[in-house]
C-alpha atoms as a PDB file:
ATOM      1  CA  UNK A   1      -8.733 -11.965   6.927  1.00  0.00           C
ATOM      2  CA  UNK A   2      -9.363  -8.585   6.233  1.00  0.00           C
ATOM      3  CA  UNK A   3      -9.250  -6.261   3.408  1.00  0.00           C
ATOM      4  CA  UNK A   4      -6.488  -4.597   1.420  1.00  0.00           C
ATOM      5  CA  UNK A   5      -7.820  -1.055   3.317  1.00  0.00           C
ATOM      6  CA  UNK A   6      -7.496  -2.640   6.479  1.00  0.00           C
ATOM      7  CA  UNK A   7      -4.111  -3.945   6.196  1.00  0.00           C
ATOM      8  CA  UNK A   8      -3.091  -0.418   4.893  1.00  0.00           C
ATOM      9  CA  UNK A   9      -4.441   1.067   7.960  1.00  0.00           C
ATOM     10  CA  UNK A  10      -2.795  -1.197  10.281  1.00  0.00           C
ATOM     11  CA  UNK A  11       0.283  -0.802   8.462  1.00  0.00           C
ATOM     12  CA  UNK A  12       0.139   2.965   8.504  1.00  0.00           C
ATOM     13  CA  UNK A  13      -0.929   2.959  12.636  1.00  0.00           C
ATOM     14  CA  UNK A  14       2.206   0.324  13.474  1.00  0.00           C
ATOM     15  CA  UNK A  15       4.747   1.936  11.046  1.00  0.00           C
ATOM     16  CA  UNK A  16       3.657   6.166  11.218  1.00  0.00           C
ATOM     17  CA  UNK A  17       5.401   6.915  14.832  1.00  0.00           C
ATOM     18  CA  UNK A  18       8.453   5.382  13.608  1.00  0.00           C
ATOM     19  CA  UNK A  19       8.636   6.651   9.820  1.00  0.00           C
ATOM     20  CA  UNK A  20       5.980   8.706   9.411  1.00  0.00           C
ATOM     21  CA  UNK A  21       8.025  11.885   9.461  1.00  0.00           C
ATOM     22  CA  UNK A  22       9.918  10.405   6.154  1.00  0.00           C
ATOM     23  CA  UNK A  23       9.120  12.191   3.476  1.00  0.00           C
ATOM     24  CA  UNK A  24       8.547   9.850   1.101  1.00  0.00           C
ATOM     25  CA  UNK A  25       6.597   7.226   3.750  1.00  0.00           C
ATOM     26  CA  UNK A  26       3.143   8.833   2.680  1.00  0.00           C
ATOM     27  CA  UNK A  27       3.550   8.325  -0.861  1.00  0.00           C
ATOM     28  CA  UNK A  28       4.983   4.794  -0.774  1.00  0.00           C
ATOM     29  CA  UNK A  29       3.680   3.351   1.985  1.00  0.00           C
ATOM     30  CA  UNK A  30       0.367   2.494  -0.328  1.00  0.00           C
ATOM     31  CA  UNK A  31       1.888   1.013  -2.866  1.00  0.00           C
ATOM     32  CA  UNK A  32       4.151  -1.304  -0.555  1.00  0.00           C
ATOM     33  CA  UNK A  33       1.222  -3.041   1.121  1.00  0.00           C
ATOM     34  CA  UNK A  34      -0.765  -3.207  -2.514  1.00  0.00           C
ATOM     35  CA  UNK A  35       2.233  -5.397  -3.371  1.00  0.00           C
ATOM     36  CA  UNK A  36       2.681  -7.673  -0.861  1.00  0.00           C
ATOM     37  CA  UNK A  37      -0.871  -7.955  -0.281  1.00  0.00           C
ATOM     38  CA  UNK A  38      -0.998  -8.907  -4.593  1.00  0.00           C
ATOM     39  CA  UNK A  39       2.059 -11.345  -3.136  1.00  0.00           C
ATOM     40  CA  UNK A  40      -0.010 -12.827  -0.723  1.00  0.00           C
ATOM     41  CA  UNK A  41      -3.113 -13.403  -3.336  1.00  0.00           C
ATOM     42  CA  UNK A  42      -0.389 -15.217  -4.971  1.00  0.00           C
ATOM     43  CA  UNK A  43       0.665 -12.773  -7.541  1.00  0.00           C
ATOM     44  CA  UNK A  44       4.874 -13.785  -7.647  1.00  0.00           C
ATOM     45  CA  UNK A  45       5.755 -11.386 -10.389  1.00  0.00           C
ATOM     46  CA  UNK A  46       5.131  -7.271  -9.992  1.00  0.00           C
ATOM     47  CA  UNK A  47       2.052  -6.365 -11.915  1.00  0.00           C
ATOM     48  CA  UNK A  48       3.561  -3.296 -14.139  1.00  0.00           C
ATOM     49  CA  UNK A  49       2.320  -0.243 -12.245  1.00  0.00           C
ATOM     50  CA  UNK A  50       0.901   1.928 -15.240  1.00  0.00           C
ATOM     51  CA  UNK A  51      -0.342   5.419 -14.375  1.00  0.00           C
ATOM     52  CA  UNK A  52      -4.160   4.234 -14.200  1.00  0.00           C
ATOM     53  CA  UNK A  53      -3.324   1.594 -11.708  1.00  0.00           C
ATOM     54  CA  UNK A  54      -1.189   3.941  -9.338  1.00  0.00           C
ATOM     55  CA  UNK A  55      -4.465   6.312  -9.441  1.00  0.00           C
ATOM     56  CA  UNK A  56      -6.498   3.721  -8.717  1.00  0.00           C
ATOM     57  CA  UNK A  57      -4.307   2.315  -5.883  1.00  0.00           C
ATOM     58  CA  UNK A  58      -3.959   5.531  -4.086  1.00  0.00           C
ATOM     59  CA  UNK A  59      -7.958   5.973  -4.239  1.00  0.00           C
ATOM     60  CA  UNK A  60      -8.341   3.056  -2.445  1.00  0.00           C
ATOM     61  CA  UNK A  61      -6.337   3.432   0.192  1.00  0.00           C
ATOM     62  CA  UNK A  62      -6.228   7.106   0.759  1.00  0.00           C
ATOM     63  CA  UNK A  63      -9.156   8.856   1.907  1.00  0.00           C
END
């Protein structure tokens, strides 16, 4: 259970003390647990990540 926020967070709080000082973990970190999150909804295929939906990913899970 849980929400696509929450599983971010928890994500971020396991994963940060190892990679967080990788550059690129801020920035990609979101976007890895939208997808397996849409992978566990059942989504087998990569929705195409447009500019509107990387906006609207990042807004979700970044305060």
């Amino acid at each position: 259970g849980g929400t696509l926020k929450q599983a971010f967070e928890a994500t971020h709080a396991h994963l940060a003390p190892r990679f967080g000082m990788w550059p690129i973990f801020e920035h990609c970190l979101p976007f890895d647990v939208q997808r397996l999150w849409d992978e566990m909804d059942g989504i087998d295929w990569p929705r195409i990540w447009t500019a509107e939906r990387d906006q609207e990913v990042w807004d979700k899970l970044q305060d």
